[in-house]
Protein backbone atom coordinates (compact mmCIF):
# COMPACT_ATOMS: atom_id res chain seq x y z
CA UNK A 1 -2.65 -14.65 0.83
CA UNK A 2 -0.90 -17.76 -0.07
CA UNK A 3 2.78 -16.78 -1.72
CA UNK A 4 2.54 -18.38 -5.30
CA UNK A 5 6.59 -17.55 -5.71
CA UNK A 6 9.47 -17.21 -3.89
CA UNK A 7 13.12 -16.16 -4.48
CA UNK A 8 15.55 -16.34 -2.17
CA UNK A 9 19.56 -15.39 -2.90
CA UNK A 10 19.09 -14.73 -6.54
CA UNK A 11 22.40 -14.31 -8.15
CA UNK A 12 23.04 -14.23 -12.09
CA UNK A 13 26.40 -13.47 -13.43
CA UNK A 14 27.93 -12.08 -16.99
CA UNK A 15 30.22 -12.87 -18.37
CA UNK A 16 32.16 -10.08 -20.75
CA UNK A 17 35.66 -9.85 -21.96
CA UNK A 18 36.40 -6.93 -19.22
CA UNK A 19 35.35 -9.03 -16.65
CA UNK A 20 32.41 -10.40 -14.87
CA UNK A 21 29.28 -8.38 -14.14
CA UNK A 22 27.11 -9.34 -10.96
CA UNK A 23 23.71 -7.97 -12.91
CA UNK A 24 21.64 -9.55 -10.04
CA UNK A 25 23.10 -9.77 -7.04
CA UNK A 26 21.78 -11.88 -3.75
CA UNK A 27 18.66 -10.61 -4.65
CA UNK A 28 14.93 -12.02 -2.73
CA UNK A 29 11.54 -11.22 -2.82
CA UNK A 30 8.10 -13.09 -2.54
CA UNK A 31 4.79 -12.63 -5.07
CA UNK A 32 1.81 -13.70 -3.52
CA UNK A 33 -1.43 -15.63 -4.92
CA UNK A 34 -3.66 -12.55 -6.59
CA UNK A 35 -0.72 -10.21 -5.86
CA UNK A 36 1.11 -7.48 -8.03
CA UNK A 37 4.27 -7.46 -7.22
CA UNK A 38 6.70 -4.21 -9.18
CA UNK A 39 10.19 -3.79 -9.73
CA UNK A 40 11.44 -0.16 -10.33
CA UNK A 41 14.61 1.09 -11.14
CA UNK A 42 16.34 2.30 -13.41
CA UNK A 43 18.17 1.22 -16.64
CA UNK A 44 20.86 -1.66 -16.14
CA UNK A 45 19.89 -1.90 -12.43
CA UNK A 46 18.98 -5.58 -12.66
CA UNK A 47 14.89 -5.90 -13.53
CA UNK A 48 14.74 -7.24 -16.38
CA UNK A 49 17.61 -10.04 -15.46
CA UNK A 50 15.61 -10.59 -12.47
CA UNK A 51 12.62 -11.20 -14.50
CA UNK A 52 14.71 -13.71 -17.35
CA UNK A 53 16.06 -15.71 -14.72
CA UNK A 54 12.88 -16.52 -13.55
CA UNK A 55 12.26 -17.67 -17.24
CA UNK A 56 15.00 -19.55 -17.38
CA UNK A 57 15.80 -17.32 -20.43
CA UNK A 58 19.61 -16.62 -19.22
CA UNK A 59 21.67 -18.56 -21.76
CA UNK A 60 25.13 -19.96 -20.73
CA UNK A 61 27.99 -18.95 -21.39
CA UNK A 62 27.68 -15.41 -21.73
CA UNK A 63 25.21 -15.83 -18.22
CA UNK A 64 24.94 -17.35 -15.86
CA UNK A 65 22.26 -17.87 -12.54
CA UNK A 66 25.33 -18.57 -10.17
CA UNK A 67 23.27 -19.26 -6.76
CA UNK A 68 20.09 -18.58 -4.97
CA UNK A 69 16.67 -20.51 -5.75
CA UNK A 70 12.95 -19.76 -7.39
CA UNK A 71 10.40 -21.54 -5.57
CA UNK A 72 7.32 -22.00 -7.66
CA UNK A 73 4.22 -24.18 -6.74
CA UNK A 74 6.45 -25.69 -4.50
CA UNK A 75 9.28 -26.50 -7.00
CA UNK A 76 12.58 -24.74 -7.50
CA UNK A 77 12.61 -23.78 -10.97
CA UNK A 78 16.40 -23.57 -11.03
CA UNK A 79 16.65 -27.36 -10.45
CA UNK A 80 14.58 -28.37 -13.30
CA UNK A 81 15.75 -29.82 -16.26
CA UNK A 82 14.81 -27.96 -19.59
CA UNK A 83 12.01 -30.11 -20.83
CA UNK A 84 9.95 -29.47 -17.30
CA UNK A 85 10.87 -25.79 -17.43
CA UNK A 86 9.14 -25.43 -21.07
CA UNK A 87 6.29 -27.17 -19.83
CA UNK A 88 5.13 -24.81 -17.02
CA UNK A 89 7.06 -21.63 -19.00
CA UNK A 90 3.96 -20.12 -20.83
CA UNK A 91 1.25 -22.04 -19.44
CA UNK A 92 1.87 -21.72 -15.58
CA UNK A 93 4.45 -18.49 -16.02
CA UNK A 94 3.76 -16.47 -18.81
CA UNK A 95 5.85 -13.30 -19.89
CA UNK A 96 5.18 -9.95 -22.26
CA UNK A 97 8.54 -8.92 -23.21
CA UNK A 98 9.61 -5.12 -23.82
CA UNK A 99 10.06 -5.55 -27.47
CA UNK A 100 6.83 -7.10 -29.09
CA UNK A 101 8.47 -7.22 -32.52
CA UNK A 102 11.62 -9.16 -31.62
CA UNK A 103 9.44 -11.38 -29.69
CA UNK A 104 6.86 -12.62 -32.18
CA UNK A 105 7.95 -14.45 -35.41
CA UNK A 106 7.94 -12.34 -38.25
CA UNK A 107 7.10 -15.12 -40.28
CA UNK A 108 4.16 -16.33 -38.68
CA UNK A 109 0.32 -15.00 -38.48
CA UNK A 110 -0.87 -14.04 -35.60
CA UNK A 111 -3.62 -16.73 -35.10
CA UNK A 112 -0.46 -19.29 -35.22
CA UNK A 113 1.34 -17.42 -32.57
CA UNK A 114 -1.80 -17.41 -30.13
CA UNK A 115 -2.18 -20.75 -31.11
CA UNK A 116 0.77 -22.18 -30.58
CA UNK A 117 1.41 -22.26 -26.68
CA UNK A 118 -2.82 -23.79 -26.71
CA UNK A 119 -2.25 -26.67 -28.60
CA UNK A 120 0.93 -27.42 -26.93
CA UNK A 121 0.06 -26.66 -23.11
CA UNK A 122 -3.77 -27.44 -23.17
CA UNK A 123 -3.16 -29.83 -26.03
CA UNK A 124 -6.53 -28.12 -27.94
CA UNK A 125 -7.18 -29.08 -31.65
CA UNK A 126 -6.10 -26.30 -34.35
CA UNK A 127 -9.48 -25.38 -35.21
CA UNK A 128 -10.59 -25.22 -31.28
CA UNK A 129 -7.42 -23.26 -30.92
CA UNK A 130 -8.49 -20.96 -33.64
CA UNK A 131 -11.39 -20.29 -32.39
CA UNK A 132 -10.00 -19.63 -28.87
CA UNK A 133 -6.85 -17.13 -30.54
CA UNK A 134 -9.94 -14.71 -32.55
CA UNK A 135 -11.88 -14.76 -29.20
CA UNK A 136 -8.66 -13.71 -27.23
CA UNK A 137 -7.88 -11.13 -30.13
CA UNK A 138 -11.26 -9.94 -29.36
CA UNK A 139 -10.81 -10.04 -25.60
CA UNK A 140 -7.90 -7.56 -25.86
CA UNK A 141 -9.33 -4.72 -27.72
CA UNK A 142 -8.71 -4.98 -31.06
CA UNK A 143 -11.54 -5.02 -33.74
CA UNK A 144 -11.85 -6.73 -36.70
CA UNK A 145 -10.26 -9.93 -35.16
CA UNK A 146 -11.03 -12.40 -37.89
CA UNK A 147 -9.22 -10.32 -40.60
CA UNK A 148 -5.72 -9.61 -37.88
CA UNK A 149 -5.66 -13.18 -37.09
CA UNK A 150 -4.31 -13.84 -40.42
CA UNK A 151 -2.27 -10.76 -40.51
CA UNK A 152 1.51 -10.75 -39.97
CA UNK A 153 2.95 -8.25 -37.16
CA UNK A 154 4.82 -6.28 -39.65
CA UNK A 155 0.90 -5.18 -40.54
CA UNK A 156 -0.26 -3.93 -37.14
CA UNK A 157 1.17 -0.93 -35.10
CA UNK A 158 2.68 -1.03 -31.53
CA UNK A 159 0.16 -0.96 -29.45
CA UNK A 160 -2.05 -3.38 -31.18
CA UNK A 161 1.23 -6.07 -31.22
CA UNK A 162 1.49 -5.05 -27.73
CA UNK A 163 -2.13 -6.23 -27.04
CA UNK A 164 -1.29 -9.62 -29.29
CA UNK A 165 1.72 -9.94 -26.98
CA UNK A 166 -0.61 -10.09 -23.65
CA UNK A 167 -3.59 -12.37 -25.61
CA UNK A 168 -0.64 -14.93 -25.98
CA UNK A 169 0.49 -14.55 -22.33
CA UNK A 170 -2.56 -14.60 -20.72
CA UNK A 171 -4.07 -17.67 -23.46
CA UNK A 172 -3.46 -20.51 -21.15
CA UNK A 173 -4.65 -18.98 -17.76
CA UNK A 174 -1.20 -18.69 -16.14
CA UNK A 175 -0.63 -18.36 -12.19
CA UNK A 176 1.93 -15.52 -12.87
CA UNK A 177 2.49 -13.02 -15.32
CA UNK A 178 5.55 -10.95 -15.62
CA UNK A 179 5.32 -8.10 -17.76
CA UNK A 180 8.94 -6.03 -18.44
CA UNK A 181 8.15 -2.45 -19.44
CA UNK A 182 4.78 -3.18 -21.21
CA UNK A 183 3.63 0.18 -21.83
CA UNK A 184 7.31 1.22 -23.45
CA UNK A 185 7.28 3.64 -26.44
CA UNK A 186 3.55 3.64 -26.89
CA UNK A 187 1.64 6.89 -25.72
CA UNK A 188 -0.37 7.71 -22.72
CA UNK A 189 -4.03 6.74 -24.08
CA UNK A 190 -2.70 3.27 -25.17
CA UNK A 191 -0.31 2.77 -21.91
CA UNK A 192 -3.30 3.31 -19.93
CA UNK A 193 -5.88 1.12 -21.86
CA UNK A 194 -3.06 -1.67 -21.14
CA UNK A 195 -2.89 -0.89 -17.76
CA UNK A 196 -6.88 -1.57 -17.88
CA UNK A 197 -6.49 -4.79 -19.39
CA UNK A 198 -3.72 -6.11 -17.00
CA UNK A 199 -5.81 -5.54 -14.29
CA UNK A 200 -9.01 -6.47 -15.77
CA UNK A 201 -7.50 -9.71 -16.50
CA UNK A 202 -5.78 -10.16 -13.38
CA UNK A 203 -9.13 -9.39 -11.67
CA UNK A 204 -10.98 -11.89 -13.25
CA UNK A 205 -8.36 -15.11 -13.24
CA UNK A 206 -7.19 -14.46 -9.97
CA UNK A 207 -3.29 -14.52 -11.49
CA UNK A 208 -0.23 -12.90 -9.99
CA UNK A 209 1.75 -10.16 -11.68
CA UNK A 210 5.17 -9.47 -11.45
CA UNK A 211 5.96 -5.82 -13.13
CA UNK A 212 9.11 -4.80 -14.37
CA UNK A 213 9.36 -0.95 -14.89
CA UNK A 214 10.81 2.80 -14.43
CA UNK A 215 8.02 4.74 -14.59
CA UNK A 216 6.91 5.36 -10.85
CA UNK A 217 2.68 6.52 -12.19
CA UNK A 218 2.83 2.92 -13.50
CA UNK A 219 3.58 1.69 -9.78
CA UNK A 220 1.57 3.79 -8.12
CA UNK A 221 -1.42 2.86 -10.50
CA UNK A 222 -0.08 -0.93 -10.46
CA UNK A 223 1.55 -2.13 -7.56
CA UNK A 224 0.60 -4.05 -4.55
CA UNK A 225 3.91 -4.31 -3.27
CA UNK A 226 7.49 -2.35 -4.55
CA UNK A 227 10.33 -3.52 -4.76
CA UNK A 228 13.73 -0.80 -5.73
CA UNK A 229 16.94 -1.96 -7.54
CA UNK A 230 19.81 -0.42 -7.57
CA UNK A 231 22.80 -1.87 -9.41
CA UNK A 232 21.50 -5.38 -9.05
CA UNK A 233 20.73 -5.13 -5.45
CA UNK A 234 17.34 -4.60 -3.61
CA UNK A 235 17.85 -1.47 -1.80
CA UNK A 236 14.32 -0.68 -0.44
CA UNK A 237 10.96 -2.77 -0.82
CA UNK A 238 7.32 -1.77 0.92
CA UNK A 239 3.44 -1.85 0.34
CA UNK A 240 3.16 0.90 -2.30
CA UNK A 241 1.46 3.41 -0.28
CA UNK A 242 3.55 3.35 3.13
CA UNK A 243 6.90 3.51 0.47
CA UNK A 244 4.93 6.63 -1.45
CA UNK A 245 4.06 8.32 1.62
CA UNK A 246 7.21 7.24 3.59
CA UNK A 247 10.01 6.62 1.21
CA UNK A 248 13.15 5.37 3.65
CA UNK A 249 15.90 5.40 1.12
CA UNK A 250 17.79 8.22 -0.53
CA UNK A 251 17.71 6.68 -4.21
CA UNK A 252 13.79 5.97 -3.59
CA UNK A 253 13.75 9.15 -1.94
CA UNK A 254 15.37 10.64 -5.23
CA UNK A 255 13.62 8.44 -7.70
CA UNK A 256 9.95 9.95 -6.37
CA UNK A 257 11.44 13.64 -6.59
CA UNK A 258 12.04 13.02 -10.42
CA UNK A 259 8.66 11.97 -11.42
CA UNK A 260 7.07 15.38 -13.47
CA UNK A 261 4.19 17.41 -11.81
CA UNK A 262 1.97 19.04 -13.62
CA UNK A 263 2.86 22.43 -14.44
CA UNK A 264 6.33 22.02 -13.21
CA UNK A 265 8.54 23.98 -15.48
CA UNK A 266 11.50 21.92 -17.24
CA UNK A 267 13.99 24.39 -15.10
CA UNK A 268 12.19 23.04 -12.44
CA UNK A 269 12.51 19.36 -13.02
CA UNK A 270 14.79 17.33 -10.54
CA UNK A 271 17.13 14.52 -11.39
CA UNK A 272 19.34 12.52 -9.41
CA UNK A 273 23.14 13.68 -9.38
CA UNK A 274 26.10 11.25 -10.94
CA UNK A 275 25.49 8.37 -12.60
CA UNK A 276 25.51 4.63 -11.84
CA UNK A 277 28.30 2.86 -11.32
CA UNK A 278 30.27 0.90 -13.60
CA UNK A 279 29.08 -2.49 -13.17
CA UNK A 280 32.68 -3.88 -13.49
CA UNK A 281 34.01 -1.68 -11.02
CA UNK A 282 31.61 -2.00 -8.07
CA UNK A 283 33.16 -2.00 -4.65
CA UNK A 284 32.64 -3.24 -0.86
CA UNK A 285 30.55 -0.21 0.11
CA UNK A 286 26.82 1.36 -0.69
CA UNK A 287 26.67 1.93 -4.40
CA UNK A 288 24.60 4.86 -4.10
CA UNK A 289 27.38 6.76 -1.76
CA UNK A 290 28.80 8.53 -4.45
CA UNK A 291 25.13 10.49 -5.43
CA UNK A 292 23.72 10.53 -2.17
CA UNK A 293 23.30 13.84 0.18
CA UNK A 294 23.69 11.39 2.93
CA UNK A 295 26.93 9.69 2.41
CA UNK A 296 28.89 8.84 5.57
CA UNK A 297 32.16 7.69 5.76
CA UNK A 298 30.48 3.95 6.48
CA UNK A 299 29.12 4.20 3.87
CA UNK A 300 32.29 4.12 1.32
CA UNK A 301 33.38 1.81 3.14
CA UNK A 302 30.70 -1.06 3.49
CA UNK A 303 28.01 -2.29 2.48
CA UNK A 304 24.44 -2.23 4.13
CA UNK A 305 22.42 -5.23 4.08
CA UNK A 306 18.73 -5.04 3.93
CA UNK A 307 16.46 -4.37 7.04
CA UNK A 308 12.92 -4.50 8.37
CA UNK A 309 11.87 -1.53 9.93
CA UNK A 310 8.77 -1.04 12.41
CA UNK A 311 6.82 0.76 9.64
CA UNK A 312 7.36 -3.09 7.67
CA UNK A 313 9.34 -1.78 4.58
CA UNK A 314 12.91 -2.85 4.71
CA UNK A 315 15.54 -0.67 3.72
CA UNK A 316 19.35 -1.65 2.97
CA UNK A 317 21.04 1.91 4.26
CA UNK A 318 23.35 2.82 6.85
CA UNK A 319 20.92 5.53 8.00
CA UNK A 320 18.76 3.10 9.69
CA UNK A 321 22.08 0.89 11.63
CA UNK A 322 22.75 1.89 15.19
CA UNK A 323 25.26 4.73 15.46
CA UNK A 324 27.96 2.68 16.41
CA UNK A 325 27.68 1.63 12.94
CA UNK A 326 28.17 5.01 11.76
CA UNK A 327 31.95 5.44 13.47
């Protein structure tokens, strides 16, 4: 498969009054054509920032994308200016954001909001537009589509503006679709039936999906390819199954060891020790030494960069340096 997108050195910074935060740090990774590409970690470990600075959605001067580039179609994005951006965000890279409700105008019927990114992107009359938004409604689920077109999303529940959110992502046909935690809050029948529909869609256009989430069924139902964060750095990535079967770092190691089994009492139930680091105190060594049953003195000491293995997952951990490195 062709690669659609790549990212190479991906570094956004924050600005706070404590100091500066490194919320994606040196961070690269490729999505190919037809490909579904997922990012798991967990909170504040970079995913979502990863996934808005692709967007262009980090807004100076509170952030900042500091270095690296996004190769898209054969253009950085990070070079454009913001007029070109706008034109290809939503129409060739579309997004479903965690929040449906603060992402859809309150003010606005649904119809308008589907119909907005089809008259500007495929330049499509209102009443062709129309049409096209009640078809799309129809396309993702929800009955009665001539009657929520004109509805406001203050009127509809959560999953149903969920399922609005992905009709207006997916209503221009876009090469890539990144999707940040879109099964959040709603319950498992719903989670899965979205699930269905990002796949059925995918499936039938052909389009690339990058997935930003913490719940490991979602990757293992999802995922071509996995990608871990960990305090804004890539610490493991893999095909899903070899990573499932063959998880190579201790935080991936830990993260599969928390997921809930069936008939697993809650005494039972493992979670990973300590907490993550402050962001503004990070220091030259792993980040994970301080909750890992692994920790060697190397590893409070520096910091591992990420390497291929024979298996083909890479793995940034001192476990897999020569001894020497160990000393």
């Amino acid at each position: 498969m062709k690669h659609l997108m790549n990212v190479e050195g991906l570094s956004t910074m924050f600005y706070t009054e404590e100091g500066k935060v490194a919320a994606v740090d040196n961070v690269s990774f490729r999505v190919r054509e037809g490909e579904t590409v997922c990012i798991v970690g967990e909170s504040g470990c970079g995913k979502s920032v990863t996934a808005m600075s692709i967007m262009g959605l980090i807004e100076e001067p509170g952030g900042r994308v500091t270095g690296g580039k996004i190769e898209f179609a054969g253009e950085d994005l990070l070079k454009l200016d913001k007029n070109t951006l706008r034109a290809i965000r939503g129409n060739e890279i579309a997004m479903i954001f965690q929040e449906p409700m603060s992402s859809l105008n309150p003010v606005m019927k649904i119809a308008e909001q589907i119909m907005e990114p089809l008259m500007v992107h495929l330049k499509m009359k209102k009443k062709a537009a129309r049409e096209r938004a009640i078809e799309l409604i129809k396309q993702v689920g929800i009955s009665r589509p001539e009657q929520i077109a004109d509805s406001y999303p203050h009127e509809l529940s959560g999953g149903m503006l969920q399922r609005i959110m992905i009709a207006v992502a997916v209503s221009c046909n876009p090469k890539l679709l990144i999707a940040d935690e879109p099964t959040t809050a709603l319950d498992v029948t719903i989670q899965a039936q979205i699930l269905d529909m990002l796949r059925e869609f995918k499936e039938n256009s052909g389009m690339s999906i990058l997935l930003i989430t913490h719940d490991l069924g979602v990757v293992a139902e999802m995922a071509d390819y996995v990608i871990v964060m960990y305090s804004g750095k890539i610490v493991e990535e893999g095909e899903v199954v070899e990573l499932f079967k063959h998880p190579k770092h201790p935080y991936t190691r830990g993260l599969l060891k928390s997921k809930p089994v069936v008939g697993q009492r809650l005494e039972e139930l493992y979670s990973i020790p300590g907490q993550v680091p402050n962001p503004l105190e990070l220091e030259a060594s792993c980040y994970f030494h301080d909750r890992c049953g692994d920790c060697m003195q190397v590893c409070r000491s520096r910091q591992p960069q990420l390497k291929e293995l024979d298996s083909g997952q890479k793995v940034a951990c001192w476990l897999y340096e020569e001894v020497e490195a160990h000393v």
